[in-house]
Protein backbone atom coordinates (compact mmCIF):
# COMPACT_ATOMS: atom_id res chain seq x y z
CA UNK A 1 123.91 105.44 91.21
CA UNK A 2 120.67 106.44 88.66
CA UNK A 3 117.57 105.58 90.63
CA UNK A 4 113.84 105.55 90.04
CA UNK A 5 110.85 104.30 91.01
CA UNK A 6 108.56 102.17 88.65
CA UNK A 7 106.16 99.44 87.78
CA UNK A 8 107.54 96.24 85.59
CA UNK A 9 105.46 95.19 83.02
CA UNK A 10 104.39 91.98 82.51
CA UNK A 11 106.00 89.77 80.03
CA UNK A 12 102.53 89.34 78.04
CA UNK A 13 102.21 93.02 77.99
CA UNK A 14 105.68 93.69 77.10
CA UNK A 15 104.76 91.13 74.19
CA UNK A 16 101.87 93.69 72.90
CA UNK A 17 104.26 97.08 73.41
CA UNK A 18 107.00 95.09 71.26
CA UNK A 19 104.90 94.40 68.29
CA UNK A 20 104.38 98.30 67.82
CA UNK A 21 108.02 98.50 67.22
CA UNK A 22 108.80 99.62 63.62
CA UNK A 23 108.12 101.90 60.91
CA UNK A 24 109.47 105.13 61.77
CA UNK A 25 113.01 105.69 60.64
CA UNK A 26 115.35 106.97 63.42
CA UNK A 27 113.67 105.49 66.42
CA UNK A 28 115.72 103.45 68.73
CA UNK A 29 113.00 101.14 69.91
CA UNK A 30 113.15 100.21 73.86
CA UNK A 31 113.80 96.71 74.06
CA UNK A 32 110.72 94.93 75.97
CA UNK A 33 112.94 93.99 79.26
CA UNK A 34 112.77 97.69 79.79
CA UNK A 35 109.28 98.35 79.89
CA UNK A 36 108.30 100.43 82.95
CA UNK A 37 106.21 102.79 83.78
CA UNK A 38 108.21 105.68 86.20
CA UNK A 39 106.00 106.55 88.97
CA UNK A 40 109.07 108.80 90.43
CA UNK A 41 112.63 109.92 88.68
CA UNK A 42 115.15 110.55 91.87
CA UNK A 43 118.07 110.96 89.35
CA UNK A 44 121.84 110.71 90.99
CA UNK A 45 122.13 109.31 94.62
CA UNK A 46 124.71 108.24 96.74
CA UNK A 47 124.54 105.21 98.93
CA UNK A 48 123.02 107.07 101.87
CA UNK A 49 120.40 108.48 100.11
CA UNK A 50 119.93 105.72 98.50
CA UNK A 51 118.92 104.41 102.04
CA UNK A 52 116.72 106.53 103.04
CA UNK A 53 114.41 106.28 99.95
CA UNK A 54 114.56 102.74 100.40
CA UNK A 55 113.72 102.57 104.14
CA UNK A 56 110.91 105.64 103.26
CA UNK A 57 109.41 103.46 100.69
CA UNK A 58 109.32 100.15 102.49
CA UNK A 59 106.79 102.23 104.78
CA UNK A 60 104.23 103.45 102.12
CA UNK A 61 101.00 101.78 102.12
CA UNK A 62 98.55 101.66 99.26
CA UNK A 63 96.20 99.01 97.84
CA UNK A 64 97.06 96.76 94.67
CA UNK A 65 95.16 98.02 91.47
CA UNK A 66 94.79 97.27 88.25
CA UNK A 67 96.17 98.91 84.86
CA UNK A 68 95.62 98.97 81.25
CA UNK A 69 97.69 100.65 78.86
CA UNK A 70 95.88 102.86 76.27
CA UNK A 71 96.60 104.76 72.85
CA UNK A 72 100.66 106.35 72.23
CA UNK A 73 101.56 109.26 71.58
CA UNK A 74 104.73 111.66 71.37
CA UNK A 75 106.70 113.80 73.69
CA UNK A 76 108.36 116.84 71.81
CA UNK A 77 106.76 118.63 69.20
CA UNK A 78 107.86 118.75 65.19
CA UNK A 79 111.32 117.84 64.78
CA UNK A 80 112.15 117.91 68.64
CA UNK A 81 110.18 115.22 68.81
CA UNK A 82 112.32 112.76 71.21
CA UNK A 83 109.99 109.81 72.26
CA UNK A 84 107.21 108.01 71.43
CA UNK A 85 105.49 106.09 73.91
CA UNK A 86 102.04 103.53 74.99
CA UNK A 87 99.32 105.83 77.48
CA UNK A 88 97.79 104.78 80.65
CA UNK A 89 94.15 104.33 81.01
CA UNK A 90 93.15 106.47 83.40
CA UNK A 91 93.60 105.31 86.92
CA UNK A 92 92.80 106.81 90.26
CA UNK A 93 94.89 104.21 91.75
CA UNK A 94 98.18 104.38 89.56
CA UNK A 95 97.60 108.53 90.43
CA UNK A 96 97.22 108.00 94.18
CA UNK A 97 100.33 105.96 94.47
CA UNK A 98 102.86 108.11 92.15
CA UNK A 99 101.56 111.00 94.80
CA UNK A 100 102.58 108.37 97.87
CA UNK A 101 105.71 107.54 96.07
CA UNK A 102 106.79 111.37 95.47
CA UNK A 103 105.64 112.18 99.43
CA UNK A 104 108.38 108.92 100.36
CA UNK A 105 111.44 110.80 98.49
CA UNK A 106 110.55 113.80 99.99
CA UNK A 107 110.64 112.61 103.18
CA UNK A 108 113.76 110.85 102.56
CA UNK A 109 115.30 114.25 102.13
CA UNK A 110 114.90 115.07 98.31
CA UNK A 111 113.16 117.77 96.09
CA UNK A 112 109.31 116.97 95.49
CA UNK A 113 109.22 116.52 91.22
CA UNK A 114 108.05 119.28 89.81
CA UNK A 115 106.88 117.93 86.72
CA UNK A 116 102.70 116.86 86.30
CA UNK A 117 102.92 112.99 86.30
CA UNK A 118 102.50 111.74 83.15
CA UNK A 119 102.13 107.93 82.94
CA UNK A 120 103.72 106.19 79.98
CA UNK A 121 105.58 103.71 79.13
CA UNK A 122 108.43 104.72 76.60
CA UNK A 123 108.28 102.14 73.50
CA UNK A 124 111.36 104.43 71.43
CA UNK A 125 113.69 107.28 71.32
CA UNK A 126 113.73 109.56 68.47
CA UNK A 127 116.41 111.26 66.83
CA UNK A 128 115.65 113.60 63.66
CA UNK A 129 112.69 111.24 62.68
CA UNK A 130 110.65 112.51 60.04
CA UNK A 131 107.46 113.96 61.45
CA UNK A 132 105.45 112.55 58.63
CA UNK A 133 106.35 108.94 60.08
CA UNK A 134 105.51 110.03 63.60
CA UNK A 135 102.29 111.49 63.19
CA UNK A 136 101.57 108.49 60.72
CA UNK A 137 102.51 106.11 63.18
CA UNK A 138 100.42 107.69 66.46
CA UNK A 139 97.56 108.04 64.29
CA UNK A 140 98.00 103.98 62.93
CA UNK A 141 98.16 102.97 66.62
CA UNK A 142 95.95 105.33 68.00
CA UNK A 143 93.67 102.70 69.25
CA UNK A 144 96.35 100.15 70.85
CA UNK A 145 95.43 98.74 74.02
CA UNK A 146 95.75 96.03 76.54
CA UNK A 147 93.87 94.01 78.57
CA UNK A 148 94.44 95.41 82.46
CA UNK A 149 97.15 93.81 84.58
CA UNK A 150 97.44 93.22 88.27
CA UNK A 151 99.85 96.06 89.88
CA UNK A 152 100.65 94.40 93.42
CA UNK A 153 103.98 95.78 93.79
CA UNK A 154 106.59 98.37 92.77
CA UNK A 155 110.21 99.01 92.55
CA UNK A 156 112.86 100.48 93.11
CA UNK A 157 115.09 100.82 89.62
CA UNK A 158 118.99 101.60 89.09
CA UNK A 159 119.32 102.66 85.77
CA UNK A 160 122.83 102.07 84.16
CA UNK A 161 124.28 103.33 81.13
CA UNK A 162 125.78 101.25 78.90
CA UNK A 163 127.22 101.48 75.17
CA UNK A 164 123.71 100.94 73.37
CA UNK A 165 121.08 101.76 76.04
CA UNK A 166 120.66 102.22 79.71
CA UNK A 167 120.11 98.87 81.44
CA UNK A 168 117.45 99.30 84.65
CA UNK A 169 118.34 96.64 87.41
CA UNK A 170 115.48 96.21 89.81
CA UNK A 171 116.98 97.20 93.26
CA UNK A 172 113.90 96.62 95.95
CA UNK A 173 110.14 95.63 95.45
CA UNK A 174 107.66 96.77 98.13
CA UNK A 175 104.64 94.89 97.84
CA UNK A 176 100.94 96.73 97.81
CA UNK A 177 97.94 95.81 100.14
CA UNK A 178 95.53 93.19 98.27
């Protein structure tokens, strides 16, 4: 199984990310029950391992915050570009947590991530979109955001491919301290 670790959005939120969908001509655009924000990619894991990450993130501890989503933007550059996606306003909270998370797959016996957490929540995928229509639309949407949201749990996500898109199944929720 695909696993990773992530916040849901909520369905008035997801309302907000879906009405940015449009307007640039190759985009697949995420359909809203997908909306998450990864705190933690763990990639391929058998049922053991599965386990462990489980049991190690049943015992993390950290106190519910709130979150706003802020701006989009791009990953890629020029025609690489491969995914446009809503920002995160800045949060010490959402920080201290993906560092908790990341600390609970280590200790359930996988590599630390190696990549500089980035939150985001992906809104398309991009596939030889003009950059004209990208830059257009990040600068058009440049000021998007939402009003914050109440993060009081997280989750544990199995991502499965299917013929269209990958499908994310929320495996376990482990609540966060109010």
């Amino acid at each position: 199984m695909r696993l990773f670790v992530g916040i849901g959005i909520p369905t008035d939120i997801r309302e907000r990310l879906r009405m940015l969908s449009g307007g640039v001509p190759g985009a697949r655009w995420v359909e809203p029950e997908s909306y998450h924000l990864t705190l933690r990619f763990i990639g391929e894991a058998d049922r053991p391992t599965a386990e462990r990450v489980d049991l190690a993130l049943s015992e993390l501890s950290a106190p519910a915050f709130e979150l706003a989503l802020q701006g989009v933007g791009q990953f890629g550059t020029g025609r690489k570009s491969r995914a446009l996606w809503a920002g995160v306003a800045t949060s010490p909270a959402l920080a201290h947590l993906a560092r908790k998370v990341d600390r609970a797959v280590v200790a359930a016996d996988l590599p630390p991530d190696d990549r500089n957490f980035t939150p985001h929540v992906t809104i398309a995928r991009l596939k030889d979109s003009p950059l004209d229509r990208i830059m257009r639309f990040v600068a058009e949407n440049s000021l998007f955001r939402t009003p914050a949201f109440a993060v009081d749990h997280f989750t544990l996500f199995e991502s499965r491919t299917g013929k269209e898109r990958a499908v994310y199944v929320p495996l376990v929720d482990y609540p966060l301290a109010h």
